[in-house]
N, C-alpha and C. Protein backbone atom coordinates (compact mmCIF):
# COMPACT_ATOMS: atom_id res chain seq x y z
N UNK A 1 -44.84 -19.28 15.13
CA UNK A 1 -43.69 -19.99 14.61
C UNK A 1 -42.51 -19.76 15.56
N UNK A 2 -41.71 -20.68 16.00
CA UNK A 2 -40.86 -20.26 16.85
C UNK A 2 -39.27 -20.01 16.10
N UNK A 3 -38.49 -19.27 17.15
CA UNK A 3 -37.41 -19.00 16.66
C UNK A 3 -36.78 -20.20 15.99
N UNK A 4 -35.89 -19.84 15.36
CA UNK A 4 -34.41 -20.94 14.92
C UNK A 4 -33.30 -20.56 15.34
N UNK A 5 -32.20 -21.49 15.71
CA UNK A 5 -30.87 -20.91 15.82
C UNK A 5 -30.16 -21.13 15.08
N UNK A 6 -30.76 -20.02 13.94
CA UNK A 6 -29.88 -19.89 12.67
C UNK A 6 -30.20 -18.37 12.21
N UNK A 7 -29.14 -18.01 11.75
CA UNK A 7 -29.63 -16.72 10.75
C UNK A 7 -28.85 -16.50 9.38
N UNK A 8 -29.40 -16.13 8.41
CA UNK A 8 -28.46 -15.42 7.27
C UNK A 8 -27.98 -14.04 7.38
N UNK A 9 -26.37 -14.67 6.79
CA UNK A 9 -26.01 -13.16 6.71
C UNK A 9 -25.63 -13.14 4.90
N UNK A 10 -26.07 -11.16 4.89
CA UNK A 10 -26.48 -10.93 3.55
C UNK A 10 -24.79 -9.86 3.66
N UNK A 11 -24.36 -10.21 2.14
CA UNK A 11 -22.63 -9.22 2.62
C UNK A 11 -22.72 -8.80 1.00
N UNK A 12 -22.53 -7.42 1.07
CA UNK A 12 -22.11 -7.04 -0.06
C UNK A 12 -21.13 -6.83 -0.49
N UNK A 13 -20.32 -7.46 -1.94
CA UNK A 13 -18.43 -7.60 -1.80
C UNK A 13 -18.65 -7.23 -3.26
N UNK A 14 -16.93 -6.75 -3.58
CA UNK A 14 -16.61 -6.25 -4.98
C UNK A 14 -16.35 -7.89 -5.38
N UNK A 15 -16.59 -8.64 -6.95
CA UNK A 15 -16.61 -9.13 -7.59
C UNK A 15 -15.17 -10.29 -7.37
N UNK A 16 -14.41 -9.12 -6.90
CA UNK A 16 -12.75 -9.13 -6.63
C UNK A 16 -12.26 -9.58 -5.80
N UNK A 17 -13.18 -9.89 -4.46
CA UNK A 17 -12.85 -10.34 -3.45
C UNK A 17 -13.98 -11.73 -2.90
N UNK A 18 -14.92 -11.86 -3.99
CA UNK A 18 -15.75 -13.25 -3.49
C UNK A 18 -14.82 -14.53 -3.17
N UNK A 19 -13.99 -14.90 -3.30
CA UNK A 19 -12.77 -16.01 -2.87
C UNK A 19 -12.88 -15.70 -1.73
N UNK A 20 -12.01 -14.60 -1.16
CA UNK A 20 -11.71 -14.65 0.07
C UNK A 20 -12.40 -14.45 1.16
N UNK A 21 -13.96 -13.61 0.84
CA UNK A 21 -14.94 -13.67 1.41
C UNK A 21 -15.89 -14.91 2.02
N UNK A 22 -15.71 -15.73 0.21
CA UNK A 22 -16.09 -17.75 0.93
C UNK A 22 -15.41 -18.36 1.53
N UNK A 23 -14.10 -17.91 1.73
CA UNK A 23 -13.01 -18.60 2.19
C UNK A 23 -13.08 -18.38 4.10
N UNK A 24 -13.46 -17.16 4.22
CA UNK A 24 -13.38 -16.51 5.37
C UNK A 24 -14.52 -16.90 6.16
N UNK A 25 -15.79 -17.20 5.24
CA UNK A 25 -17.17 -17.94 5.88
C UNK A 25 -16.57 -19.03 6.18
N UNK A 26 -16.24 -20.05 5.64
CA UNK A 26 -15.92 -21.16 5.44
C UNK A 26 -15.13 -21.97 6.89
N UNK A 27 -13.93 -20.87 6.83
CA UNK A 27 -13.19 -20.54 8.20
C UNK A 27 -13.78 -20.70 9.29
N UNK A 28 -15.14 -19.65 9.40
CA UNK A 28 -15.67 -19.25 10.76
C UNK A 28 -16.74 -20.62 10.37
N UNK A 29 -16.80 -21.65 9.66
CA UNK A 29 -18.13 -23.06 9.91
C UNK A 29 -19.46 -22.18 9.51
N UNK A 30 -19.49 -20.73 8.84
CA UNK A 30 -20.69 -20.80 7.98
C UNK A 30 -21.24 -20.82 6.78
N UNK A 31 -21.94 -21.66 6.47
CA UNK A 31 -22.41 -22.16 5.44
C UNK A 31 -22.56 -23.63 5.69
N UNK A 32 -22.71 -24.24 6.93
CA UNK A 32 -22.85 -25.39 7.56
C UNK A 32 -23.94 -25.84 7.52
N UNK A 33 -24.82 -26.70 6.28
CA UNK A 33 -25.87 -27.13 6.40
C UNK A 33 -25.94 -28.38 6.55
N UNK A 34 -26.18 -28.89 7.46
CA UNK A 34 -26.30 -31.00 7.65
C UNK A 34 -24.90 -31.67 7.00
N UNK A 35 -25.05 -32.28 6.19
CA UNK A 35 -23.58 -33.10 5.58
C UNK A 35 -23.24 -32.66 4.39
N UNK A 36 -23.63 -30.71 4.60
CA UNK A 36 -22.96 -30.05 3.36
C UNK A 36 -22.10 -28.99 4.16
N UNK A 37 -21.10 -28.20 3.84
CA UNK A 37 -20.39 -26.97 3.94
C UNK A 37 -20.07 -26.55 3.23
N UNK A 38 -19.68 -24.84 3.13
CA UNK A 38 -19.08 -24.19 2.24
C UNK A 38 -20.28 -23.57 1.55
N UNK A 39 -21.75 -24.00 1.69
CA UNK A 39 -22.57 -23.62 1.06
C UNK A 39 -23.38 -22.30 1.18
N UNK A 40 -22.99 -21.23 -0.02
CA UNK A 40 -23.60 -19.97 -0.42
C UNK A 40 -23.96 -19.87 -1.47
N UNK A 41 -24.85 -19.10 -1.68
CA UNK A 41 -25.46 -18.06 -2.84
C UNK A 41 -24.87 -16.67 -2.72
N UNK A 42 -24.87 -16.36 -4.18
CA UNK A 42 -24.27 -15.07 -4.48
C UNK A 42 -24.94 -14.59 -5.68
N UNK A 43 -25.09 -13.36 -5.83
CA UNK A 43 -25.96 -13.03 -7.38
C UNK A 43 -25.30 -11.33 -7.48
N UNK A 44 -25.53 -10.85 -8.62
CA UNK A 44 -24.32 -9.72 -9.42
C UNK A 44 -25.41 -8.40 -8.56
N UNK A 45 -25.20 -7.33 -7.83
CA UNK A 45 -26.39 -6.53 -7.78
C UNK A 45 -25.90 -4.84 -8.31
N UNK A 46 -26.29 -4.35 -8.09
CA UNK A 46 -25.77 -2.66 -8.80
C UNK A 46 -25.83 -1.74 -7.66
N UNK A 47 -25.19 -0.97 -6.41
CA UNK A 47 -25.25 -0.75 -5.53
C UNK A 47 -24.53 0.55 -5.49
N UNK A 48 -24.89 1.88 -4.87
CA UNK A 48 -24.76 3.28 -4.75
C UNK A 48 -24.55 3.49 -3.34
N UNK A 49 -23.75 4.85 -3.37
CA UNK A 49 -23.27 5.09 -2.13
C UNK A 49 -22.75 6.62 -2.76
N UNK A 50 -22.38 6.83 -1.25
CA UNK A 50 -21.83 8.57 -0.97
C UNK A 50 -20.71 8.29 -0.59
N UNK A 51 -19.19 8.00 -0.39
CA UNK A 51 -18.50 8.55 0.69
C UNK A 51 -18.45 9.93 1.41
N UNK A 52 -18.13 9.84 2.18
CA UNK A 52 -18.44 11.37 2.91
C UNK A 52 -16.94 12.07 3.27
N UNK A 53 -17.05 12.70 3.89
CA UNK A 53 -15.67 13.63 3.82
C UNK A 53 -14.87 12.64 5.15
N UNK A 54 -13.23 12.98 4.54
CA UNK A 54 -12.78 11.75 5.90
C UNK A 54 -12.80 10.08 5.24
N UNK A 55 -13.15 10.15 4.47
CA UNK A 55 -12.73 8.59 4.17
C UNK A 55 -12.05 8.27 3.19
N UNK A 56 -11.31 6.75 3.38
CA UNK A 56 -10.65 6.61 2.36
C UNK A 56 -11.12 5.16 1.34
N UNK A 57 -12.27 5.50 0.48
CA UNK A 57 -12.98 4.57 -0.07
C UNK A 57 -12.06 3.35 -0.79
N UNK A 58 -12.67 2.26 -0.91
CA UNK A 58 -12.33 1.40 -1.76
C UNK A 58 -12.44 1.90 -3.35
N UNK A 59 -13.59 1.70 -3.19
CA UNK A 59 -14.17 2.09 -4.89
C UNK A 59 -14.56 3.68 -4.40
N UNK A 60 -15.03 4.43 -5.30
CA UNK A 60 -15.17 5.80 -5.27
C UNK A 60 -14.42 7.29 -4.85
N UNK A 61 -14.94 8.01 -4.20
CA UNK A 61 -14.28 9.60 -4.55
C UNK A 61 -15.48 10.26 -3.41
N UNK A 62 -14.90 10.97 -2.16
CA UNK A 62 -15.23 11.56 -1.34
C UNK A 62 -16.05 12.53 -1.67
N UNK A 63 -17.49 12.90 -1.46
CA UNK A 63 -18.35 13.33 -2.25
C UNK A 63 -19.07 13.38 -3.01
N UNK A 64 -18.40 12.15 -3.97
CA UNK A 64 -19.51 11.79 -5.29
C UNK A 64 -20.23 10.86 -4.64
N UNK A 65 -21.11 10.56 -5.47
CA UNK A 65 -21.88 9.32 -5.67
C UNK A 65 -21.37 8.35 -6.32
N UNK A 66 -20.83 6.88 -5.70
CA UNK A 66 -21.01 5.77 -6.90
C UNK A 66 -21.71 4.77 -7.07
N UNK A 67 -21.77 4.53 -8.00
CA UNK A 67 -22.28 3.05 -8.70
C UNK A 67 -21.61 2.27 -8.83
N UNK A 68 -21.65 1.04 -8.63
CA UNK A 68 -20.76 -0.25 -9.06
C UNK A 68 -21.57 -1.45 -9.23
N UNK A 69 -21.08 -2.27 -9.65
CA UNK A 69 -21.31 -3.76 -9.39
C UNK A 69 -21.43 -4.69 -8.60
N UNK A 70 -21.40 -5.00 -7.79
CA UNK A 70 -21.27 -5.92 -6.37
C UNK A 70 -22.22 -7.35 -6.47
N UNK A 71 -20.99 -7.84 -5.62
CA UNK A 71 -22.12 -9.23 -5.26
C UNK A 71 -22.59 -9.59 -4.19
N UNK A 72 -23.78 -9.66 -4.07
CA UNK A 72 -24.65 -10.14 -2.49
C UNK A 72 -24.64 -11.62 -2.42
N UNK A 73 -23.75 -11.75 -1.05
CA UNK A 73 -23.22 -13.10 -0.60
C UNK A 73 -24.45 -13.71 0.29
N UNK A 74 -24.86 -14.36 0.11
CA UNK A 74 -25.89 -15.00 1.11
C UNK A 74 -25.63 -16.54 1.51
N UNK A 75 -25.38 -17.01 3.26
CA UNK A 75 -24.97 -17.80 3.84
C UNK A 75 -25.74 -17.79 4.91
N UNK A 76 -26.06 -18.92 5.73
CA UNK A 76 -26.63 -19.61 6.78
C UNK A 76 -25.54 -19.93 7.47
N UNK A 77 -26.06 -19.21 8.89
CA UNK A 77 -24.98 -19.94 9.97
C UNK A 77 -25.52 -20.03 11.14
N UNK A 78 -25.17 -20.44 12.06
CA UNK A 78 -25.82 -20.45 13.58
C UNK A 78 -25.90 -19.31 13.96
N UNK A 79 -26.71 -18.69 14.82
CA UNK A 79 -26.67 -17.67 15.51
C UNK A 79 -25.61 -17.01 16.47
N UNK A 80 -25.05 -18.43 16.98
CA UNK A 80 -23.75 -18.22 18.18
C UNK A 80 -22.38 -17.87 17.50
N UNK A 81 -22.70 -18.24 15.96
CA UNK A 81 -21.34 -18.41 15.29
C UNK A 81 -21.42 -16.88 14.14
N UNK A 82 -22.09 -16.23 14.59
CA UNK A 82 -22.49 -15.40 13.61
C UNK A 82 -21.28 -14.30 13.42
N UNK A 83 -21.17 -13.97 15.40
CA UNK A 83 -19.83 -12.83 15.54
C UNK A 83 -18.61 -13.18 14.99
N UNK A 84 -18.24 -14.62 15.28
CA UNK A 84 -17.03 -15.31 14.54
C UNK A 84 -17.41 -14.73 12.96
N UNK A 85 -18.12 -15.36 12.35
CA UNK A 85 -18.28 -15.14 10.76
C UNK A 85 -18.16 -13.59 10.63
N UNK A 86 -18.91 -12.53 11.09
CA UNK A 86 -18.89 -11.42 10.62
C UNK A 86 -17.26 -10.45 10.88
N UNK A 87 -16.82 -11.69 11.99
CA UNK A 87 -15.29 -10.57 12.48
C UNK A 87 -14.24 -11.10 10.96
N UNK A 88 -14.82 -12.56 10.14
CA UNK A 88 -13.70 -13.06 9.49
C UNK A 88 -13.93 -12.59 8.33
N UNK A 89 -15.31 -12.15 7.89
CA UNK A 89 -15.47 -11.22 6.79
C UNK A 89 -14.69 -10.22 6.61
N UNK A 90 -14.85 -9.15 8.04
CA UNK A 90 -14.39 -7.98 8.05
C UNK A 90 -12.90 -7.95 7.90
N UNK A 91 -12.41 -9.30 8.08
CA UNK A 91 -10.92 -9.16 7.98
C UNK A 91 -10.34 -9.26 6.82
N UNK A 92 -10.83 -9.59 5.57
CA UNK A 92 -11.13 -9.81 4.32
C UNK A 92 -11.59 -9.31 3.50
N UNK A 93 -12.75 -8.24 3.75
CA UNK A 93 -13.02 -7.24 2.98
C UNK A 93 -12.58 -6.25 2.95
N UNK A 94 -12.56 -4.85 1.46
CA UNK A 94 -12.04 -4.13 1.04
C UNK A 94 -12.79 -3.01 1.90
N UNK A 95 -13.83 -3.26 1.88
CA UNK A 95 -14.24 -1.69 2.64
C UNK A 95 -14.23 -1.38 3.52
N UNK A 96 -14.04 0.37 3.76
CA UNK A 96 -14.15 0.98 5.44
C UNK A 96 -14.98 0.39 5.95
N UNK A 97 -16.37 -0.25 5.47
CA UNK A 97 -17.94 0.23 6.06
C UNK A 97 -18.55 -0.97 5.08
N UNK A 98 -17.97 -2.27 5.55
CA UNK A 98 -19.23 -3.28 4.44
C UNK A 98 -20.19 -3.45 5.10
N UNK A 99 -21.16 -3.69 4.64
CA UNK A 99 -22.45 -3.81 4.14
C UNK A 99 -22.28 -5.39 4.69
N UNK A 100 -22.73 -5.77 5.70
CA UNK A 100 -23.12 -7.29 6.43
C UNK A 100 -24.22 -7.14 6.96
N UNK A 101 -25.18 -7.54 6.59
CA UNK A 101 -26.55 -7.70 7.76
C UNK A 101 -26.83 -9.33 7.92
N UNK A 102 -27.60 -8.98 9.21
CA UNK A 102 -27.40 -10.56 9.92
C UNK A 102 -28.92 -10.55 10.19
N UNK A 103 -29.23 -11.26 9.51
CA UNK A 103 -30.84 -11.55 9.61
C UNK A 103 -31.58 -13.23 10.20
N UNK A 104 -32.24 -12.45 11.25
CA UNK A 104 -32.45 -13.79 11.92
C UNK A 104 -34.07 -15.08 11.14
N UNK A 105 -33.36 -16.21 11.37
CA UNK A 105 -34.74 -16.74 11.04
C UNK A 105 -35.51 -17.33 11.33
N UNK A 106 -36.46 -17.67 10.89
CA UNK A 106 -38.14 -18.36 12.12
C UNK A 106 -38.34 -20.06 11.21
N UNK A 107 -38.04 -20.88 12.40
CA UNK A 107 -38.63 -22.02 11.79
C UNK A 107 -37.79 -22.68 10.43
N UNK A 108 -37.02 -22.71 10.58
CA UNK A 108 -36.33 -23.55 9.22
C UNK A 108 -35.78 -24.68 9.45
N UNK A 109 -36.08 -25.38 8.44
CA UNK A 109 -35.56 -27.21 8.23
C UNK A 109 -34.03 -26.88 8.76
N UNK A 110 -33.53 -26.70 9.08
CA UNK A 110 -32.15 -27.27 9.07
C UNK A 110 -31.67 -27.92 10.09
N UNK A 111 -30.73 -29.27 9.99
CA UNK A 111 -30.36 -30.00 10.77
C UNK A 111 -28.98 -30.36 10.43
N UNK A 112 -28.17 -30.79 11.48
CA UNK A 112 -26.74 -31.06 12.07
C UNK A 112 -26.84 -32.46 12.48
């Protein structure tokens, strides 16, 4: 199967900030599918973490463990446009240390 030049990126955001997170894809042209834009999925997930000593968390307490709520943003974008999208996230999200992975993909319908 050969490559695509496309990949999803998967972003984990507080509840609180999904606006400005679609807003910020949106910005950088991902979620650009044929004669649609703006187009993501998002679903509620339950997500744990440590902060460690030295930081100054969004949600949580240096040392503990937390739990929260979060939502996993999932969007399609070009591959070339990916650094744009992930720098406009980061400018927009609450955390030291979000959670963006950029996952590449094989063979998919999509057309421009």
């Amino acid at each position: 199967m050969d490559t695509c030049p496309y990949c999803k990126l998967e972003i984990f955001v507080p509840p609180s900030h999904l606006e400005a997170v679609a807003e910020a894809l949106a910005q950088a042209d991902a979620g650009h599918i044929g004669q649609y834009d703006r187009c993501l999925s998002f679903s509620p997930v339950t997500s744990r973490w440590r902060p460690l000593a030295g930081t100054h968390p969004y949600l949580g307490t240096p040392g503990q463990v937390s739990q929260e709520e979060e939502l996993k943003v999932e969007v399609t974008c070009s591959t070339d446009q990916a650094p744009t999208a992930v720098a406009a996230v980061k400018a927009v999200h609450p955390y030291e240390e979000p959670v963006i992975n950029v996952i590449p993909l094989l063979g998919v319908g999509i057309s421009r």
